[in-house]
PDB file of N, CA and C in Angstrom:
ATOM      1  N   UNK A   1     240.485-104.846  14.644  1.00  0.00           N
ATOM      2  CA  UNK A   1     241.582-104.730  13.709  1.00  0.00           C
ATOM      3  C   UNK A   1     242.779-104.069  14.412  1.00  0.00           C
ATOM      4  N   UNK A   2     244.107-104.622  14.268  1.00  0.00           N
ATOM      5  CA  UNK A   2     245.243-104.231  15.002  1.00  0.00           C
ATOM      6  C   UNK A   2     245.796-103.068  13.798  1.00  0.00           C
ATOM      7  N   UNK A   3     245.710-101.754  14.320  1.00  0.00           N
ATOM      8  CA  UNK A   3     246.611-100.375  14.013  1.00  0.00           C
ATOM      9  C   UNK A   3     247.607-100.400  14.614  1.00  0.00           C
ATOM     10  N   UNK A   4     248.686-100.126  13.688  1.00  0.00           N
ATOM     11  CA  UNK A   4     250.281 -99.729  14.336  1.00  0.00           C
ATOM     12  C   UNK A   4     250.429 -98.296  14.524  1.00  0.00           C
ATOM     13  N   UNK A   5     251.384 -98.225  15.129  1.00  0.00           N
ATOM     14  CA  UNK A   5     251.724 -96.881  15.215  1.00  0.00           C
ATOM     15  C   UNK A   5     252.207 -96.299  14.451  1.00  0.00           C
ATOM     16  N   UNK A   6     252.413 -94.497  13.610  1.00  0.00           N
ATOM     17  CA  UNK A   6     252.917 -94.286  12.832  1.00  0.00           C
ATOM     18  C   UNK A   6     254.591 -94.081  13.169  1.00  0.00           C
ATOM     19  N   UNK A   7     255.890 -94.316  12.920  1.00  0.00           N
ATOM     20  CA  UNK A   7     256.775 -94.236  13.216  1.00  0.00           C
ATOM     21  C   UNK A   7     258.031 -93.366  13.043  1.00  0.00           C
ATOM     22  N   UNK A   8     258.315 -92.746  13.367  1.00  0.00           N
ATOM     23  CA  UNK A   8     259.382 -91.945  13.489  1.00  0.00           C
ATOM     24  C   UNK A   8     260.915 -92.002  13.729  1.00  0.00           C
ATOM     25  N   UNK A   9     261.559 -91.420  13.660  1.00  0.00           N
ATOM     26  CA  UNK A   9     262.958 -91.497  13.902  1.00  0.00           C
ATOM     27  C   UNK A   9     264.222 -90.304  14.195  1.00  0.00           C
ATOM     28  N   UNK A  10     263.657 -90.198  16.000  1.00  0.00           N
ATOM     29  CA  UNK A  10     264.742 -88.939  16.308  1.00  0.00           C
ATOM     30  C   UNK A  10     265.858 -89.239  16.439  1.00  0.00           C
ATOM     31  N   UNK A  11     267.072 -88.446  15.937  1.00  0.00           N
ATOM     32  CA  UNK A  11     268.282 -88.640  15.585  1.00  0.00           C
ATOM     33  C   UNK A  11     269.068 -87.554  16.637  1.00  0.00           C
ATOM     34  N   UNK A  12     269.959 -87.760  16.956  1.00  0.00           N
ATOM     35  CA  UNK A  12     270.804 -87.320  18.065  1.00  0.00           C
ATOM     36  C   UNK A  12     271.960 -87.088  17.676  1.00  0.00           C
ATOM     37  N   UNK A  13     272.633 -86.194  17.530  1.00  0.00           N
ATOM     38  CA  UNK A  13     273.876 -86.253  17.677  1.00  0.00           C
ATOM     39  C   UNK A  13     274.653 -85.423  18.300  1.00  0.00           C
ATOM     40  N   UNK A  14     275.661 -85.151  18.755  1.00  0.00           N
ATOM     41  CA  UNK A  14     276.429 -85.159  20.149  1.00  0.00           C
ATOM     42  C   UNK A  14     277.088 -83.756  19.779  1.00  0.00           C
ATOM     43  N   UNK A  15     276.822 -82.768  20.394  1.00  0.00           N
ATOM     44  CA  UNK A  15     277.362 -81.325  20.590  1.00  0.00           C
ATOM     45  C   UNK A  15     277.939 -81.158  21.837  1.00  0.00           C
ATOM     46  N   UNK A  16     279.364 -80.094  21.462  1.00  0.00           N
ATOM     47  CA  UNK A  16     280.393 -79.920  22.691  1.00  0.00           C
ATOM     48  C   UNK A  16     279.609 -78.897  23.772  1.00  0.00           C
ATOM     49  N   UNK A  17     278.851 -78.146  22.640  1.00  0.00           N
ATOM     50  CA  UNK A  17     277.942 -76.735  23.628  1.00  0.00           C
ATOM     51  C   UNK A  17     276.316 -77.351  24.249  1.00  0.00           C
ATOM     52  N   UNK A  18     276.019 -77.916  23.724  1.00  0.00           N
ATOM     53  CA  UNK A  18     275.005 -78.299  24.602  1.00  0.00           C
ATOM     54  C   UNK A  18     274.353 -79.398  24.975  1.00  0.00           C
ATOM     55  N   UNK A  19     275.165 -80.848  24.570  1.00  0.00           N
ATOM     56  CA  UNK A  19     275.225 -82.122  24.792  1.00  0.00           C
ATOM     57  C   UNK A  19     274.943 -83.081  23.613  1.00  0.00           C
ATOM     58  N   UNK A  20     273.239 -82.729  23.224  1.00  0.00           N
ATOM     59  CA  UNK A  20     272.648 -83.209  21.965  1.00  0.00           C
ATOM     60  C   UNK A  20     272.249 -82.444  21.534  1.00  0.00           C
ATOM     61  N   UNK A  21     271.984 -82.405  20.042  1.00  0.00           N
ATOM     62  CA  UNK A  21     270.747 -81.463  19.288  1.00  0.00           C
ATOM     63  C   UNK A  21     270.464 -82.876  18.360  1.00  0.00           C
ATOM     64  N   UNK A  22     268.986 -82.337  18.233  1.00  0.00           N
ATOM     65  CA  UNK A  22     268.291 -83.514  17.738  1.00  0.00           C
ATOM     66  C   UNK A  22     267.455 -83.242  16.928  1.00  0.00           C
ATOM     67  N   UNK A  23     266.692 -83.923  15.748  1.00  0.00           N
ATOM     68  CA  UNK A  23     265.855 -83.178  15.028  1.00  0.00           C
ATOM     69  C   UNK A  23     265.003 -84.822  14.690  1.00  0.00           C
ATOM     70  N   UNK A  24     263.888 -84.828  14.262  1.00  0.00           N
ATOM     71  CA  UNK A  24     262.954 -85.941  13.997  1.00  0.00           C
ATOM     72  C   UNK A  24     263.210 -85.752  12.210  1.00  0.00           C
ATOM     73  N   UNK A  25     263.811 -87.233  11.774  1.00  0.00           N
ATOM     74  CA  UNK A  25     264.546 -87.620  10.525  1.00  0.00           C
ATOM     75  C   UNK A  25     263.096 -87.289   9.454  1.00  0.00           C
ATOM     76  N   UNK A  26     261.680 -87.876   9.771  1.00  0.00           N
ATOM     77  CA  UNK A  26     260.632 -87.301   9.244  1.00  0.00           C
ATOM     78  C   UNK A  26     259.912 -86.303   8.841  1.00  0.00           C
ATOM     79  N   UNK A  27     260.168 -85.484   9.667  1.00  0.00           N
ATOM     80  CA  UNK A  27     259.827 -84.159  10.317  1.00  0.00           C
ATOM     81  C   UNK A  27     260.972 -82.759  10.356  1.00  0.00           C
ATOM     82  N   UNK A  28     261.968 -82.847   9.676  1.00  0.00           N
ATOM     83  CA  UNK A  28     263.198 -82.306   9.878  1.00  0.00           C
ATOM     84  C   UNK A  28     262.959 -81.112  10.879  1.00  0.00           C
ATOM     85  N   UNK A  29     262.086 -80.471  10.168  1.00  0.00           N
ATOM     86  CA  UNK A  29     261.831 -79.120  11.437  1.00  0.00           C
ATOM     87  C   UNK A  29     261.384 -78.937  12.867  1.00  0.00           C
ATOM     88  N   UNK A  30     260.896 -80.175  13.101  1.00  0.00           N
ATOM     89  CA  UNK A  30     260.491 -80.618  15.006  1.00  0.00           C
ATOM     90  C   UNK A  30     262.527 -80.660  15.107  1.00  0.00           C
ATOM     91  N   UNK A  31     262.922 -79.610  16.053  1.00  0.00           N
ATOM     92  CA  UNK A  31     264.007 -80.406  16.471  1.00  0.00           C
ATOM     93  C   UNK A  31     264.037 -79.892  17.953  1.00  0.00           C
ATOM     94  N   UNK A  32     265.552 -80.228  19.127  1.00  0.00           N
ATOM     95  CA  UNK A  32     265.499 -80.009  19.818  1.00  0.00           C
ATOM     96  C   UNK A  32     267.114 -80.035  20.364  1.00  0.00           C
ATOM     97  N   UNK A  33     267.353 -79.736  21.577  1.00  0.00           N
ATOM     98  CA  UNK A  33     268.939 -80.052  22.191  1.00  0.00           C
ATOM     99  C   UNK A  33     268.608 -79.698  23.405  1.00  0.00           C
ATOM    100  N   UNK A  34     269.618 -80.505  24.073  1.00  0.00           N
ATOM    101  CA  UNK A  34     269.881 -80.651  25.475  1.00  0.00           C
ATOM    102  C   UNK A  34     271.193 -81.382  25.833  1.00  0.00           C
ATOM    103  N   UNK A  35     271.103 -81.391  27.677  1.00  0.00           N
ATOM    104  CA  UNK A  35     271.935 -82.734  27.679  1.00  0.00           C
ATOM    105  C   UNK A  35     271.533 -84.305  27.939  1.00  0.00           C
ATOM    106  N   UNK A  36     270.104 -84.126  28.287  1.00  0.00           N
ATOM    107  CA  UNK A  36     269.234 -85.347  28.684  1.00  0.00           C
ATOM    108  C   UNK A  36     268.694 -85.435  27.716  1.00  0.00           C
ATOM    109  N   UNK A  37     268.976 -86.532  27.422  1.00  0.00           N
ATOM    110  CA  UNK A  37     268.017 -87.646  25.822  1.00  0.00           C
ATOM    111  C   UNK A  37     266.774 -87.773  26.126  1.00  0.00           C
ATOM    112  N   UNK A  38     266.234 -88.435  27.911  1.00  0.00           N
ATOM    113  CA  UNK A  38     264.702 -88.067  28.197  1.00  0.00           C
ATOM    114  C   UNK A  38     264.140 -86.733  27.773  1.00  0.00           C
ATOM    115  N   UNK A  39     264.680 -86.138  27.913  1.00  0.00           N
ATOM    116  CA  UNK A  39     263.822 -84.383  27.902  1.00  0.00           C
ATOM    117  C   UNK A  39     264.117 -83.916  26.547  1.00  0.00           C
ATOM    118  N   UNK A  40     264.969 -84.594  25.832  1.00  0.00           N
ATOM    119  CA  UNK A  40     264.845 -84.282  24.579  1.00  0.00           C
ATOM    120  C   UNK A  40     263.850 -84.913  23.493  1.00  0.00           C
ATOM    121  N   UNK A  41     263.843 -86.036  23.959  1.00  0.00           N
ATOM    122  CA  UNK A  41     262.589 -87.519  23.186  1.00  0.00           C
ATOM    123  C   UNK A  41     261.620 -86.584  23.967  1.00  0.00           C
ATOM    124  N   UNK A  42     261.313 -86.336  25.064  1.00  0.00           N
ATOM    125  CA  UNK A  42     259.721 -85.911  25.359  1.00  0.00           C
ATOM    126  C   UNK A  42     259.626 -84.429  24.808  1.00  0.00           C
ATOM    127  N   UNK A  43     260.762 -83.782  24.689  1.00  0.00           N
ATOM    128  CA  UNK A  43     260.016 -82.684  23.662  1.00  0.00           C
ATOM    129  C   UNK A  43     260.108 -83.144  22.528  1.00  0.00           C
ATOM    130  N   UNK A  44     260.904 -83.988  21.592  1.00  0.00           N
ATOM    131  CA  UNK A  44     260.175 -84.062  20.170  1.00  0.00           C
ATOM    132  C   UNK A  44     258.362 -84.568  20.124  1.00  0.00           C
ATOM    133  N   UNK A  45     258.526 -85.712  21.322  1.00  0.00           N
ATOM    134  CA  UNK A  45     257.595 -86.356  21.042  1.00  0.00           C
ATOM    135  C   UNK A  45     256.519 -85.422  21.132  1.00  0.00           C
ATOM    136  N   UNK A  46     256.619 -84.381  22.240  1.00  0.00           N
ATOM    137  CA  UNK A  46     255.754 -83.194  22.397  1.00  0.00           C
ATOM    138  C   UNK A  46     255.055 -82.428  20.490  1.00  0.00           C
ATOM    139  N   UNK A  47     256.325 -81.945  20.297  1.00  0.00           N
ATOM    140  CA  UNK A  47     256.045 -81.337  18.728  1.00  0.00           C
ATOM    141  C   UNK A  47     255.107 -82.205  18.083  1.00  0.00           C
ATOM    142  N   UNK A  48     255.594 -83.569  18.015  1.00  0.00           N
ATOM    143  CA  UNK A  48     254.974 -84.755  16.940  1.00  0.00           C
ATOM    144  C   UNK A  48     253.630 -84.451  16.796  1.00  0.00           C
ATOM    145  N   UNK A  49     253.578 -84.527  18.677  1.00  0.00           N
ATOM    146  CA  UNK A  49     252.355 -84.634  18.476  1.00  0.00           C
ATOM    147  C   UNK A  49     251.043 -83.410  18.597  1.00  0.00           C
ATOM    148  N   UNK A  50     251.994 -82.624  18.654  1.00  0.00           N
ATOM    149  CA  UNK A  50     250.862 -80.929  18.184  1.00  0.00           C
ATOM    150  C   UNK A  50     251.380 -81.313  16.890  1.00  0.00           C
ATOM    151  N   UNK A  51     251.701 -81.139  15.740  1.00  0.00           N
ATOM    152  CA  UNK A  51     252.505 -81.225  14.742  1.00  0.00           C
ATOM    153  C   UNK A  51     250.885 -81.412  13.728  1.00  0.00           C
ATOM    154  N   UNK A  52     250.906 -82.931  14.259  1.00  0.00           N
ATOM    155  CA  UNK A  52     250.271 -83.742  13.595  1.00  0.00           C
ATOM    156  C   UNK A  52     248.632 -84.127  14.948  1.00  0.00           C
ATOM    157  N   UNK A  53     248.470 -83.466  15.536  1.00  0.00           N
ATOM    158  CA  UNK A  53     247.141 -83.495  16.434  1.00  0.00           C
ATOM    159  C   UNK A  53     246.676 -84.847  16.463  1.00  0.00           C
ATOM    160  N   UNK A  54     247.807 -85.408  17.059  1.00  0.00           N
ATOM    161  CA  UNK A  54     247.645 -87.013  18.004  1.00  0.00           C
ATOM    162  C   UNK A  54     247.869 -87.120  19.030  1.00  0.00           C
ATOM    163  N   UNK A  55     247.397 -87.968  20.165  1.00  0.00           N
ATOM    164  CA  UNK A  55     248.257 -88.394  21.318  1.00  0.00           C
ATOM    165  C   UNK A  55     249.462 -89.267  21.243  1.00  0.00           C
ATOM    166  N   UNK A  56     250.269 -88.419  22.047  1.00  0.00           N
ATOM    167  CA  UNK A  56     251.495 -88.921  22.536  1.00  0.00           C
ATOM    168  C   UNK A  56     251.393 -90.419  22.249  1.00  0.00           C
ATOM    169  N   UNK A  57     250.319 -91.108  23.287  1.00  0.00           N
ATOM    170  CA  UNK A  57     250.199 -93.184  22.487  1.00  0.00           C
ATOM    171  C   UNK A  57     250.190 -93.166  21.582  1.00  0.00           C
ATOM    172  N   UNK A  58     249.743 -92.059  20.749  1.00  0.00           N
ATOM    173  CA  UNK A  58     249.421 -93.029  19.335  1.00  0.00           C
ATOM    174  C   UNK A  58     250.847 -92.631  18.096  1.00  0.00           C
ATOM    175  N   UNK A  59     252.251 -92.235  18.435  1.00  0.00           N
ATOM    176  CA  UNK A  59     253.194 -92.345  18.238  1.00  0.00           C
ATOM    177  C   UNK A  59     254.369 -92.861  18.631  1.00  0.00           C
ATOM    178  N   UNK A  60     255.017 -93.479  17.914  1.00  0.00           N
ATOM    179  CA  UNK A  60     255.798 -93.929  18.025  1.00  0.00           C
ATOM    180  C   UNK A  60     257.294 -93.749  17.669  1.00  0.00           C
ATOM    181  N   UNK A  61     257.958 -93.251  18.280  1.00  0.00           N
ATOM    182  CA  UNK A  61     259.394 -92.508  17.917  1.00  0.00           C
ATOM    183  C   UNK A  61     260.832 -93.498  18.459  1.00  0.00           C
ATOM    184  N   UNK A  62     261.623 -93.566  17.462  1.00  0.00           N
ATOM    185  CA  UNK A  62     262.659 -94.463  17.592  1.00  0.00           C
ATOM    186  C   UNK A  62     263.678 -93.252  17.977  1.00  0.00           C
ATOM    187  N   UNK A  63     264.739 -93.457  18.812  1.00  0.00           N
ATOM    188  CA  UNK A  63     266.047 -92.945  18.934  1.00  0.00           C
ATOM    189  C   UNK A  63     267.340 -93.326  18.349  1.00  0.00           C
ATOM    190  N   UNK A  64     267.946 -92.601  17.543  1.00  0.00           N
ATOM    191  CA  UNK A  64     269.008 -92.832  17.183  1.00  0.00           C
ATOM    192  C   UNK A  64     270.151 -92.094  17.443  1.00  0.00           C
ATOM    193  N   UNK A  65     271.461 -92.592  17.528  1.00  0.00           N
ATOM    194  CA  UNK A  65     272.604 -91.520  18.168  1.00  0.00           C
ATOM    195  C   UNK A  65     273.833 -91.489  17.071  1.00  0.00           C
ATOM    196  N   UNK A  66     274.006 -90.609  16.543  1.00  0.00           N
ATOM    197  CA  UNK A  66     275.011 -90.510  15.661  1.00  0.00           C
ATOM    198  C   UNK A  66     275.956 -89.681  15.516  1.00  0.00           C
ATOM    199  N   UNK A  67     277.345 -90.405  15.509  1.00  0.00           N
ATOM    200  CA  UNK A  67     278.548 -90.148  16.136  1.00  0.00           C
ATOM    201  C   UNK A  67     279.557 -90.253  14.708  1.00  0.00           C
ATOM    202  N   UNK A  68     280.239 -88.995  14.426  1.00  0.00           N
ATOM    203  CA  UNK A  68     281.354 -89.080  13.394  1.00  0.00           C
ATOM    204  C   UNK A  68     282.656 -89.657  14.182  1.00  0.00           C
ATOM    205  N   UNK A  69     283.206 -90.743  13.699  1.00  0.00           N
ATOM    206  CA  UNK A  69     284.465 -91.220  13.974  1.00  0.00           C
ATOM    207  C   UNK A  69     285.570 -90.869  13.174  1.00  0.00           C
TER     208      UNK A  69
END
């Protein structure tokens, strides 16, 4: 039987002081900031998954970047 992954959605958005801060749209309280989006996705994904006591595979996290114009 084919299982999907459960899915997520870290959200990004763009700070002058420290590049991104980011928080998981599911999860509001996993968050994170940096200036690298890698090291920021691998620490949410980190939280997710102590969070919720899964492996890293067995989540699935979308990136999103959101920008006020």
């Amino acid at each position: 039987m084919f299982k999907t992954k459960p899915k997520y959605i870290a959200v990004l958005e763009p700070n002058p002081r420290v590049g991104f801060k980011a928080y998981v749209e599911e999860i509001p309280e996993i968050r994170a900031e940096g200036n690298k989006i890698s090291e920021i996705y691998e620490s949410l994904l980190s939280q997710i998954s102590t969070k919720l006591k899964k492996d890293k595979k067995q989540i699935h996290l979308i990136t999103s970047v959101r920008v006020t114009i």
